[in-house]
Protein backbone atom coordinates (compact mmCIF):
# COMPACT_ATOMS: atom_id res chain seq x y z
CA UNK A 1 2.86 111.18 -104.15
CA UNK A 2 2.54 108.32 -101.74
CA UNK A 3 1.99 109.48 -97.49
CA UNK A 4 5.02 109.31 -95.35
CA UNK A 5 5.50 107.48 -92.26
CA UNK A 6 8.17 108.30 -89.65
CA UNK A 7 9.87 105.60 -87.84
CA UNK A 8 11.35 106.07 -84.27
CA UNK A 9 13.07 102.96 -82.40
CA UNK A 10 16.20 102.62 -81.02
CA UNK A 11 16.58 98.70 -82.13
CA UNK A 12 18.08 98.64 -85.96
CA UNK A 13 16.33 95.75 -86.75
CA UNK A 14 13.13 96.76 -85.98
CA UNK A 15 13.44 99.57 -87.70
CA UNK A 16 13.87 97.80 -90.76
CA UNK A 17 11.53 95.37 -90.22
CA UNK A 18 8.93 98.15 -90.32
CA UNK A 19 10.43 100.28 -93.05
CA UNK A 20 10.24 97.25 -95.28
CA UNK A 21 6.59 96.06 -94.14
CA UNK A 22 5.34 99.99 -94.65
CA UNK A 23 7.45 100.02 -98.01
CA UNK A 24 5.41 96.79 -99.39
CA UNK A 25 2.61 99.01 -98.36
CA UNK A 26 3.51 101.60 -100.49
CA UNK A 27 4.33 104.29 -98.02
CA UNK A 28 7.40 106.22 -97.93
CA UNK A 29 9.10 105.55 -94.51
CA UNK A 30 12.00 107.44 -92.55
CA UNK A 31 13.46 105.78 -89.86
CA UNK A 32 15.06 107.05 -87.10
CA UNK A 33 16.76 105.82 -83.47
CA UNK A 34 15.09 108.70 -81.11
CA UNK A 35 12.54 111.17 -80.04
CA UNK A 36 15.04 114.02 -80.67
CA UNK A 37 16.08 112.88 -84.18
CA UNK A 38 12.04 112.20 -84.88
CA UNK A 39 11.33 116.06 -83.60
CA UNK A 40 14.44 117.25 -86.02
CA UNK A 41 12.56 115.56 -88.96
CA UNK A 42 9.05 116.64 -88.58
CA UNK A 43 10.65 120.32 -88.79
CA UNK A 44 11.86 119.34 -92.26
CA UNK A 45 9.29 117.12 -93.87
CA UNK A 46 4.91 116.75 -93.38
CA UNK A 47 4.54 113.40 -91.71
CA UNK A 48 1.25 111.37 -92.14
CA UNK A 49 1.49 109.50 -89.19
CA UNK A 50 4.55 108.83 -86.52
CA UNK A 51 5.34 105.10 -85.36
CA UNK A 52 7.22 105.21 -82.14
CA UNK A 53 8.85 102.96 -79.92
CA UNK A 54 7.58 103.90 -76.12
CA UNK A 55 10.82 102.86 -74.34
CA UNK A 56 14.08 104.79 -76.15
CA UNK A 57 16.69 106.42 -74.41
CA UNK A 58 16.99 110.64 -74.60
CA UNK A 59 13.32 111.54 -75.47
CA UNK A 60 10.98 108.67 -75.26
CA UNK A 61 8.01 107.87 -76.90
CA UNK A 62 5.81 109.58 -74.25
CA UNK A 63 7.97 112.51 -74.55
CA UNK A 64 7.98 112.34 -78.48
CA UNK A 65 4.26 111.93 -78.54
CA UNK A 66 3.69 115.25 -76.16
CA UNK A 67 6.04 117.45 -78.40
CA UNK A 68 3.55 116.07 -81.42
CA UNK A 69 0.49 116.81 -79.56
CA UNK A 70 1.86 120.33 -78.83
CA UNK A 71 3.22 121.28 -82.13
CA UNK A 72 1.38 119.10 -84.67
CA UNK A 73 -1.57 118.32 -83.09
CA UNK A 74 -3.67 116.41 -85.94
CA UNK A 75 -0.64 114.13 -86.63
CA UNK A 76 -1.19 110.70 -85.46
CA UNK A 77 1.02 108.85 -83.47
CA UNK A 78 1.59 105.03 -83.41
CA UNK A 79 2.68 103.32 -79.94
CA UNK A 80 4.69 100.38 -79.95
CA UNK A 81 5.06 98.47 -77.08
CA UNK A 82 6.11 95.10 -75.07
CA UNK A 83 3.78 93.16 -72.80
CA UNK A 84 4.90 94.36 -69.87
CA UNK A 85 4.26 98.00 -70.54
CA UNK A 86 0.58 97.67 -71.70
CA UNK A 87 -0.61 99.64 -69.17
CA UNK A 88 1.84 103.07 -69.91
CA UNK A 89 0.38 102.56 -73.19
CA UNK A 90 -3.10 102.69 -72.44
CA UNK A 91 -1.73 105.97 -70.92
CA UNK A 92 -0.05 107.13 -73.39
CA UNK A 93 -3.64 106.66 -75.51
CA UNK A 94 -5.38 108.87 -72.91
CA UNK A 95 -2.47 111.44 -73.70
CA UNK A 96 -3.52 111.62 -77.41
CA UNK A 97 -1.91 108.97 -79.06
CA UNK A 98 -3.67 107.57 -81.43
CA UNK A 99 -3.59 103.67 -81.15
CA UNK A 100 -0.40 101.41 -79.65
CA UNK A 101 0.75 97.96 -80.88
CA UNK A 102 2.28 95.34 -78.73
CA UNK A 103 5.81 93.39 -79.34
CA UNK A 104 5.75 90.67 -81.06
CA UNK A 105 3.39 92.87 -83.31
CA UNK A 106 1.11 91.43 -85.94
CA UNK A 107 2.03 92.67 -89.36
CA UNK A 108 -1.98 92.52 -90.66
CA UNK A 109 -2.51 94.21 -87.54
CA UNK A 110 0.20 96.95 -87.75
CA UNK A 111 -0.93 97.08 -91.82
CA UNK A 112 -4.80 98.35 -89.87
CA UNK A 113 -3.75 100.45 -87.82
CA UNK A 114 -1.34 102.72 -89.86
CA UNK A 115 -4.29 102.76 -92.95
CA UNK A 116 -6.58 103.85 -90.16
CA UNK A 117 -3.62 106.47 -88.67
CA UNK A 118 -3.36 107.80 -92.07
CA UNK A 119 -6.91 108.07 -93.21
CA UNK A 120 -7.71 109.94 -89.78
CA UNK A 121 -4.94 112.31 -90.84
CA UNK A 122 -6.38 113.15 -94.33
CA UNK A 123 -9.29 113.99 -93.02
CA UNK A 124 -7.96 116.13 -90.06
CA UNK A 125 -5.92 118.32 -92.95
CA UNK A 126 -9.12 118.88 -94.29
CA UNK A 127 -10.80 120.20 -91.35
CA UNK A 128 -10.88 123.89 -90.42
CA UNK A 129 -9.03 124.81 -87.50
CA UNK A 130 -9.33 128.50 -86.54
CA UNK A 131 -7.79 128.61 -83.48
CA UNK A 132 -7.64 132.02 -81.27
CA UNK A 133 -10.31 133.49 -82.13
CA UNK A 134 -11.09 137.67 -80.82
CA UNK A 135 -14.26 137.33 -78.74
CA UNK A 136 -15.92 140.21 -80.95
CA UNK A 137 -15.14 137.83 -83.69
CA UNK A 138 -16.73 134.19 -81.88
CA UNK A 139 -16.27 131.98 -79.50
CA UNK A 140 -14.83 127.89 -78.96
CA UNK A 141 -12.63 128.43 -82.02
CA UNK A 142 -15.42 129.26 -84.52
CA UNK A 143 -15.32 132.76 -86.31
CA UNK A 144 -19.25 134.28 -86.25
CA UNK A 145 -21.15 136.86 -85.07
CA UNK A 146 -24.76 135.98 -87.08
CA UNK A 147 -27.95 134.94 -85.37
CA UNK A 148 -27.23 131.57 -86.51
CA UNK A 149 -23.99 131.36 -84.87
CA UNK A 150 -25.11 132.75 -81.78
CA UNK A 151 -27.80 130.75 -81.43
CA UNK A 152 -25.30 127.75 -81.46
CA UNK A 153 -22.86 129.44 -79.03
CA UNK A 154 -25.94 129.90 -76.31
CA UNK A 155 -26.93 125.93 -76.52
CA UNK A 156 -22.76 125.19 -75.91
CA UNK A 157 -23.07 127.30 -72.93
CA UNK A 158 -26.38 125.47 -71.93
CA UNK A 159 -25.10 122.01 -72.06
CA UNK A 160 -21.35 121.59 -71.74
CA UNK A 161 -21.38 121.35 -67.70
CA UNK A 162 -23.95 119.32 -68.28
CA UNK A 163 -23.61 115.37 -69.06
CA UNK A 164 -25.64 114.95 -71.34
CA UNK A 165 -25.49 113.30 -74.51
CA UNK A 166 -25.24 115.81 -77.77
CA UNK A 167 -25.75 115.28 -81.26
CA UNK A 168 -24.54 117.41 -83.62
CA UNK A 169 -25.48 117.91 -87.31
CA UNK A 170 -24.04 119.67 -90.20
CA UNK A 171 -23.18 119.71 -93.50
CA UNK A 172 -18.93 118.49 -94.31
CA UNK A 173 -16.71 121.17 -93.05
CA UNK A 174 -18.99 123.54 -90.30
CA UNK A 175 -16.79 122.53 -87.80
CA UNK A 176 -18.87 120.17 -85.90
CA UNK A 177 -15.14 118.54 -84.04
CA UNK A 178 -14.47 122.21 -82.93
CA UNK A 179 -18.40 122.21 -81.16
CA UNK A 180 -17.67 118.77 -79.66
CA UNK A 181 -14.25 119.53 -78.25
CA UNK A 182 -15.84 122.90 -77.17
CA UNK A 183 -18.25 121.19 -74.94
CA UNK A 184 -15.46 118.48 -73.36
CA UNK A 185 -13.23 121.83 -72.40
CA UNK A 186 -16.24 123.62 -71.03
CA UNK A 187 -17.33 120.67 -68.70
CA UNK A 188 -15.99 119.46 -65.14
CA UNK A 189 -14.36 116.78 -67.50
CA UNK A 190 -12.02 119.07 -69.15
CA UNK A 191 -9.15 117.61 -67.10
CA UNK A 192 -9.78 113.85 -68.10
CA UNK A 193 -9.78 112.28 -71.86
CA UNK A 194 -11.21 113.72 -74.77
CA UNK A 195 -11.18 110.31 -77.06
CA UNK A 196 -12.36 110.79 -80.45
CA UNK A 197 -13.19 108.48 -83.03
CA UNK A 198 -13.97 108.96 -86.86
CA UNK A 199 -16.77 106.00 -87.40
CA UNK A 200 -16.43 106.44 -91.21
CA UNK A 201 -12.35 106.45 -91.19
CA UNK A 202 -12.74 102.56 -89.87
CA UNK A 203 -13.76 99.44 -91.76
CA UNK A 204 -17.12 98.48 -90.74
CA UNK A 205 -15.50 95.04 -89.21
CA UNK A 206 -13.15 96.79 -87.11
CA UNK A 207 -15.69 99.33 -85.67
CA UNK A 208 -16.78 97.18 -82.50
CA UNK A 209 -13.64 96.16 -81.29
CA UNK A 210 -12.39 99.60 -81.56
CA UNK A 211 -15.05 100.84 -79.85
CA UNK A 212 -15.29 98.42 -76.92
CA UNK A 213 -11.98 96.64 -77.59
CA UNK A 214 -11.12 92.79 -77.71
CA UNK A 215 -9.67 90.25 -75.56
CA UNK A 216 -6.85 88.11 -76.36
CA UNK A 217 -7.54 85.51 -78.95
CA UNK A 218 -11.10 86.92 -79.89
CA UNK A 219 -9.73 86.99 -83.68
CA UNK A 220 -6.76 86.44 -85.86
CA UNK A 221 -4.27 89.10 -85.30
CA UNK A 222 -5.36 89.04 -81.54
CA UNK A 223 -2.50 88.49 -79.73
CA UNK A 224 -3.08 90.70 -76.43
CA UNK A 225 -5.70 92.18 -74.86
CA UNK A 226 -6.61 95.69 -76.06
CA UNK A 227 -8.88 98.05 -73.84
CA UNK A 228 -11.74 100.37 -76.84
CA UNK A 229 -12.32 104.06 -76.90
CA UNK A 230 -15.05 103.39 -74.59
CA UNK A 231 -12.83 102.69 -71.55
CA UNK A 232 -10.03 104.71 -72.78
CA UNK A 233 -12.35 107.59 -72.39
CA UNK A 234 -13.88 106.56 -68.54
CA UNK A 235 -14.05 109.47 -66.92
CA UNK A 236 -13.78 111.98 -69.81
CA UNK A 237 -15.70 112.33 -73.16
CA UNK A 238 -15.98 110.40 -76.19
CA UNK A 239 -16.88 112.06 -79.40
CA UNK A 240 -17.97 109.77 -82.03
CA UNK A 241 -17.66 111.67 -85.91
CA UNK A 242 -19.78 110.11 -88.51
CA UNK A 243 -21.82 108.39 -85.92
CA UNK A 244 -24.40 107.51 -89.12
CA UNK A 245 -21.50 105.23 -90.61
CA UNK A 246 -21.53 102.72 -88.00
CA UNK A 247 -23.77 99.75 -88.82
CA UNK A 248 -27.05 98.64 -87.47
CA UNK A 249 -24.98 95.56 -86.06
CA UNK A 250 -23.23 98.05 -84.48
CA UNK A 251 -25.76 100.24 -83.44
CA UNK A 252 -27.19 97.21 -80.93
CA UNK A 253 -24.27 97.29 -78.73
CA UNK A 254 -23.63 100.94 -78.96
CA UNK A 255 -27.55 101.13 -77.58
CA UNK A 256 -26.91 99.25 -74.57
CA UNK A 257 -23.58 100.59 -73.79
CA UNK A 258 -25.12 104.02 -73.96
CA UNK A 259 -28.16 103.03 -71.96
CA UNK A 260 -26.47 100.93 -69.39
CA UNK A 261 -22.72 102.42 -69.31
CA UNK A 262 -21.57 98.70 -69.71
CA UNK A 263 -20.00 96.21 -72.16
CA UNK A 264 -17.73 93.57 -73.09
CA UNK A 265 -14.99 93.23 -75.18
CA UNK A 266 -15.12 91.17 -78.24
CA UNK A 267 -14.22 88.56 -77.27
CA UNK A 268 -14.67 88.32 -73.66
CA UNK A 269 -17.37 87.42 -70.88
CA UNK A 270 -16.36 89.87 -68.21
CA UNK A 271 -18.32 93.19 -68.15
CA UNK A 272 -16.95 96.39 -67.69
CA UNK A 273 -18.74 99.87 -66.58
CA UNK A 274 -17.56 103.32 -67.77
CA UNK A 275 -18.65 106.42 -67.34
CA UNK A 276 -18.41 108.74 -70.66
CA UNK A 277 -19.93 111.77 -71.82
CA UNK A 278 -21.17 111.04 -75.37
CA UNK A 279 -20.88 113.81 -78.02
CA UNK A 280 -21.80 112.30 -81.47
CA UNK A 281 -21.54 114.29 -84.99
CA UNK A 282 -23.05 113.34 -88.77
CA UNK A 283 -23.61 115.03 -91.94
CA UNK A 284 -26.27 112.87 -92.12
CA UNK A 285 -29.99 112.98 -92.49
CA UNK A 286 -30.52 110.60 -89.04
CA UNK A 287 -34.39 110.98 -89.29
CA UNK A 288 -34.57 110.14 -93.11
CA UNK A 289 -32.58 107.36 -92.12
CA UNK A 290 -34.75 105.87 -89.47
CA UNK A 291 -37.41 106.09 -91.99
CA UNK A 292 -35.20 103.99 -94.37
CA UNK A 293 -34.14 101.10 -91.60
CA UNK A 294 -30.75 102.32 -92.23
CA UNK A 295 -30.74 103.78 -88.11
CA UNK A 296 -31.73 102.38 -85.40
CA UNK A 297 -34.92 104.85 -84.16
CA UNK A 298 -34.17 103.86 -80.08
CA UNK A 299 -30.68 104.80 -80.57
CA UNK A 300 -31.58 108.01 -82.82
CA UNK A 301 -33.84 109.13 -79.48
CA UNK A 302 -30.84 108.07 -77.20
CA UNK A 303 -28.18 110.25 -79.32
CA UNK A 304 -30.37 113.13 -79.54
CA UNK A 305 -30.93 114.08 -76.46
CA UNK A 306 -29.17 118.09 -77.09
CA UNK A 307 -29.29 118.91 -80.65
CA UNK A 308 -26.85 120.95 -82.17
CA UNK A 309 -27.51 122.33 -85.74
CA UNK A 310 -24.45 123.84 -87.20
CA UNK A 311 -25.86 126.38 -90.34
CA UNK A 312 -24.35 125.70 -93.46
CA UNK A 313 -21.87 129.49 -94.72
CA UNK A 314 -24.66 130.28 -97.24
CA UNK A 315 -27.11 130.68 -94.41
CA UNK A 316 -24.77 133.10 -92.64
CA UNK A 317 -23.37 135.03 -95.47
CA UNK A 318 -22.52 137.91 -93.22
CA UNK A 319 -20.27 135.77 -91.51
CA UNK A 320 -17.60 135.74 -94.55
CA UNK A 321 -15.94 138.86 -94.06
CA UNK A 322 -14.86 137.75 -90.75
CA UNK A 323 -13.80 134.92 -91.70
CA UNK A 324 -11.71 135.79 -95.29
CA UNK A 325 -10.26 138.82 -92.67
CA UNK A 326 -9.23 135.54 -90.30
CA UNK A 327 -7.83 133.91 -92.75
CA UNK A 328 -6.18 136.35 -94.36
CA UNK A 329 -4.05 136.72 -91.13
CA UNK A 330 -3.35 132.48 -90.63
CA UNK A 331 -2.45 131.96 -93.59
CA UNK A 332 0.12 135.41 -93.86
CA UNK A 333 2.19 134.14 -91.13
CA UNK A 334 2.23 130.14 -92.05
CA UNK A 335 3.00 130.88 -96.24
CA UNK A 336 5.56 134.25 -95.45
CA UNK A 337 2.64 136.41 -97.58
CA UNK A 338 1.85 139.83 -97.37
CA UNK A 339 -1.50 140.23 -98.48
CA UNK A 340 -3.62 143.17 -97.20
CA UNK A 341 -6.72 143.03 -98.46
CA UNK A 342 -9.26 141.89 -100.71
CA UNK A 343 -10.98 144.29 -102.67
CA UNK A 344 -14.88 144.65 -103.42
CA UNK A 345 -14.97 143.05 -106.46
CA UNK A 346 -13.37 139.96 -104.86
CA UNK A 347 -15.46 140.19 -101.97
CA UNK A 348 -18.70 140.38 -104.16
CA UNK A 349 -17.47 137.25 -105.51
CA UNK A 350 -17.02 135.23 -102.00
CA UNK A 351 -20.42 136.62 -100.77
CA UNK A 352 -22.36 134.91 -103.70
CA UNK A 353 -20.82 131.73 -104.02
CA UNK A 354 -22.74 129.14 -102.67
CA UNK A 355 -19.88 126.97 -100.47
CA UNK A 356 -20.48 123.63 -100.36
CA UNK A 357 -17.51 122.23 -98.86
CA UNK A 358 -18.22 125.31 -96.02
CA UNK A 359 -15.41 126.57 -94.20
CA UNK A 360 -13.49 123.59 -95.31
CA UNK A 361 -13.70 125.02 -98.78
CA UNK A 362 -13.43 128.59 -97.70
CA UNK A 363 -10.10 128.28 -96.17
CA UNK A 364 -8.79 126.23 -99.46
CA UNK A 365 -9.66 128.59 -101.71
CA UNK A 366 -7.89 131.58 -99.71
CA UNK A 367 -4.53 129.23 -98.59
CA UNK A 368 -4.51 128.90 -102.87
CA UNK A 369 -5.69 132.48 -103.85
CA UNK A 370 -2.46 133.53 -101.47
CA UNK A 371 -0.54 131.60 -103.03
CA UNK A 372 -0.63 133.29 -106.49
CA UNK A 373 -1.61 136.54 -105.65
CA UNK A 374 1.30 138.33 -107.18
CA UNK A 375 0.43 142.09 -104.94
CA UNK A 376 -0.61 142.71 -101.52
CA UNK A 377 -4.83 143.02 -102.76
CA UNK A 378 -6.70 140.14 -103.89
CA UNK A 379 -8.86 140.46 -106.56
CA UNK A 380 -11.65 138.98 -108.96
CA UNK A 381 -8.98 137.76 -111.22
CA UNK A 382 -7.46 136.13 -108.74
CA UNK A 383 -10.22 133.95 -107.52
CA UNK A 384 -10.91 130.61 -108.46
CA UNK A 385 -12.71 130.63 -112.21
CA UNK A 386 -15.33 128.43 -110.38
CA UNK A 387 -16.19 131.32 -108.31
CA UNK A 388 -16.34 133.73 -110.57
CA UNK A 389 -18.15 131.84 -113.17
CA UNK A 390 -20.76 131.18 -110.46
CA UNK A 391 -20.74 135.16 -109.18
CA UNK A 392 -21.56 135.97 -112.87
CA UNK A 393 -24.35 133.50 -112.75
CA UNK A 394 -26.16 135.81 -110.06
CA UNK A 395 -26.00 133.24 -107.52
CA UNK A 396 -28.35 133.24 -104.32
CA UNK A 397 -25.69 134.68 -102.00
CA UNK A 398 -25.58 138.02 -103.18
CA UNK A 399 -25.20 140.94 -101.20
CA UNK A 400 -24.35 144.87 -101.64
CA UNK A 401 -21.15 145.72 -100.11
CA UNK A 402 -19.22 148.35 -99.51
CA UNK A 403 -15.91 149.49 -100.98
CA UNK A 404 -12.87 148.46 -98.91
CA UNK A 405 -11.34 151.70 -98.27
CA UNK A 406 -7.70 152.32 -96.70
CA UNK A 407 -8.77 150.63 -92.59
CA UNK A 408 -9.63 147.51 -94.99
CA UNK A 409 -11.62 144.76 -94.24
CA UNK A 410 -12.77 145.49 -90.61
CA UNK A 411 -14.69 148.46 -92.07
CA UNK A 412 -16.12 146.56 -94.81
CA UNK A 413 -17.00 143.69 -92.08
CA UNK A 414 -18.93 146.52 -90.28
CA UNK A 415 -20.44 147.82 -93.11
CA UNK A 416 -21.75 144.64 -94.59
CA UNK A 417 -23.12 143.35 -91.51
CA UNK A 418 -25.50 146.46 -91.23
CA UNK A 419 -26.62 146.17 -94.82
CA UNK A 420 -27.37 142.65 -94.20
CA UNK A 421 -29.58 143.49 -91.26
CA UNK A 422 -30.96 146.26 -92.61
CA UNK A 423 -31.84 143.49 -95.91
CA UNK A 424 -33.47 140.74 -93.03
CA UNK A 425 -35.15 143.03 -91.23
CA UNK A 426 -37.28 144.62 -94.17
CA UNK A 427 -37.86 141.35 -96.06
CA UNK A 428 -39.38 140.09 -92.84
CA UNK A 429 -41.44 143.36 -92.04
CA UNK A 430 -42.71 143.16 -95.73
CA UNK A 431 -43.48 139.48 -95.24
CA UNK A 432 -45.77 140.20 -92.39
CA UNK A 433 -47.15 143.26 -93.26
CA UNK A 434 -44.86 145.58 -91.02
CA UNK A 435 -46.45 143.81 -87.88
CA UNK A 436 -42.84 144.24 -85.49
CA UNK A 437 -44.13 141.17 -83.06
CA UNK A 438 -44.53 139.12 -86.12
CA UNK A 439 -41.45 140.15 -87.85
CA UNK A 440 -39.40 139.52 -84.70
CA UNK A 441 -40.38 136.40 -84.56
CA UNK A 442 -39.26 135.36 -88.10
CA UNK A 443 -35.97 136.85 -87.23
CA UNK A 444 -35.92 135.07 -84.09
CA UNK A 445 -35.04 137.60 -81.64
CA UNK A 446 -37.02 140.02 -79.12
CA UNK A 447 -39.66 142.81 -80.04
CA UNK A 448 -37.51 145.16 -78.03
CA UNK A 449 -34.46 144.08 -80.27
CA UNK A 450 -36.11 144.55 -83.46
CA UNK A 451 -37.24 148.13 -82.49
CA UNK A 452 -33.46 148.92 -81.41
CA UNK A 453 -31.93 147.60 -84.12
CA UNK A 454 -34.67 149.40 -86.56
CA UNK A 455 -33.86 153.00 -84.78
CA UNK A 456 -30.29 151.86 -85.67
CA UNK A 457 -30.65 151.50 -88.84
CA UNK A 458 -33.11 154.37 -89.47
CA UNK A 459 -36.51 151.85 -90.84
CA UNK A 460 -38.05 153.01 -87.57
CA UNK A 461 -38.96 156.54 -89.32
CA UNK A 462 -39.47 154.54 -92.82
């Protein structure tokens, strides 16, 4: 099934200007003549972008595109503007909109902008978004309590009054956004723009002008001036996804505007000077690709000033629990479910599978395991057969755990997290001999920890 795209003006004619133009582009389109009529459909019907004219009488555009940002937060909206109002447009980007389009508009140009619009909203589905977290559960939206995770909660707190620039790695689906808009929140910027921009979501010829925008008549399509992500985020942070997409081209202006906090539009002569906070993210191997010539090595150093690993969920096994007992609860209340628990068996299965896709994957396979579970306990049949297939395989992830009895899963979260210690702690005092200093260090915490957390456990006496 083809995206949809919702269409709010209050001129006829331009409405069907655009449903026919996003029709030849084989979206489905709704059109509508207001803000309130646009808020009544995206009640009824998923949206993959919104198109909205700024001036409309009743609820504008501005008030249209704050309802979105409230209620549908990863669903892009499309400004459309005259000349004259260029400048409530660049503030209606700093209020989360995602790009704006002058009158007359370009139709190659509009055709851009709403791919780009919709491709940024595939991707945000896809992205985990666990918001509300307990503190005994995590912190900045992210569900974990294992070393790992702690370890990347302490740098957050390190850096994010800071401005320095952060890079952060991780496999697809960690939740690297939910680190980067951590550290805008947490900074004496928290009150100015958070602009984000997904390098990989935009064609490699676009990239520059989106980033540091384009003057009028720098290229066909041109027809205004049109301020980047750079300026739009003066003052505030700019979070660059994908940063190992953009190309080496690229890279040499991104360098200098990083090093210097100044550019120009493509396009024009005058240069401008912002002042951004830079958080970058990439699944990629950066360092392998300096080696290769496919990254620049200056900008590499430049970008990695604060490194933040995010740990793949097979390196924090112990972490699943919490997070299945999470997601249990989202997706109860957004699919009308009532699904208690999920039973040992089940749970066996989710602790050995590897996870590739992460979270990401994680949360798919529970929003589709509560979708067919026909009684309130999941169980092994119930699973993916990928799962299970791979569970039966004796994959790497294994781990002992305890039955769920009638307090359900925040027992068994309890229970497995101490067997998993327990599991750490006496693989790493075997690996060194049963030298505590030694073993602490493996584990990466204190000598004093070790020895509490091994009375604690009873190895102490062992």
């Amino acid at each position: 099934m083809s995206d949809a795209i919702l269409v709010a003006d209050d001129e006829s004619n331009l409405r069907k200007v655009l449903g026919a133009l996003l029709r030849r582009q084989g979206y489905r389109v709704d059109t509508v003549a207001d803000g309130a009529e646009a808020l009544a459909r995206l009640d009824e019907a998923d949206y993959a972008a919104v198109i909205s004219d700024l001036r409309m009488p009743g609820v504008d555009g501005m008030a249209l595109l704050r309802r979105v940002g409230e209620r549908l937060p990863d669903l892009p909206v499309i400004i459309i503007t005259a000349h004259g109002t260029v400048d409530t447009a660049v503030e209606a980007l700093k209020a989360g909109a995602f790009d704006f389009i002058t009158k007359p508009f370009d139709q190659a140009e509009l055709a851009k902008v709403v791919e780009k619009a919709v491709a940024t909203h595939r991707l945000n589905r896809t992205e985990s978004h666990p918001h509300e977290v307990e503190p005994a559960k995590g912190r900045f939206g992210l569900i974990g309590t294992s070393a790992a995770m702690q370890r990347v909660f302490g740098i957050v707190d390190k850096v994010a009054r800071t401005p320095s620039t952060v890079l952060i790695t991780g496999e697809s689906g960690t939740g690297k956004e939910l680190i980067a808009k951590a550290l805008h929140e947490h900074s004496p910027r928290a009150d100015e723009p958070f602009i984000k921009v997904n390098c990989a979501a935009i064609p490699a010829t676009l990239i520059e002008s989106e980033l540091f925008g384009y003057e009028k008549g720098a290229f066909t399509g041109a027809v205004t001036n049109k301020p980047g992500r750079f300026e739009l985020a003066d003052g505030g942070t700019l979070f660059l996804d994908e940063i190992g997409e953009v190309s080496t081209e690229t890279q040499v202006k991104l360098l200098r505007a990083i090093q210097e906090s100044e550019f120009e539009r493509v396009g024009g002569i005058t240069t401008r000077r912002v002042d951004v906070r830079l958080v970058t993210a990439t699944n990629r191997d950066l360092q392998a690709e300096v080696a290769g010539g496919a990254f620049r090595e200056d900008l590499y150093y430049r970008l990695n000033v604060v490194p933040i690993k995010l740990p793949p969920l097979r390196e924090r096994a112990d972490d699943v629990p919490l997070l299945v007992e999470h997601m249990l609860d989202k997706y109860n209340a957004r699919l009308e479910r009532d699904v208690q628990r999920v039973d040992d068996a089940a749970m066996q299965v989710l602790l050995r599978y590897a996870w590739p896709g992460n979270i990401r994957e994680l949360e798919n396979v529970i929003e589709r395991t509560l979708l067919f579970c026909d009684g309130q306990t999941v169980t092994a049949e119930d699973l993916p057969a990928e799962l299970c297939a791979q569970a039966e395989g004796g994959g790497s992830m294994a781990v002992p755990i305890p039955p769920v009895g009638v307090t359900g899963l925040k027992d068994a979260v309890k229970l497995t997290t101490q067997r998993l210690e327990r599991e750490m702690i006496e693989r790493a005092l075997e690996e060194t001999g049963g030298n505590v200093t030694r073993a602490a260090r493996k584990l990466e915490i204190s000598r004093k920890s070790l020895q509490t957390k091994m009375k604690e456990l009873g190895l102490r006496d062992e």
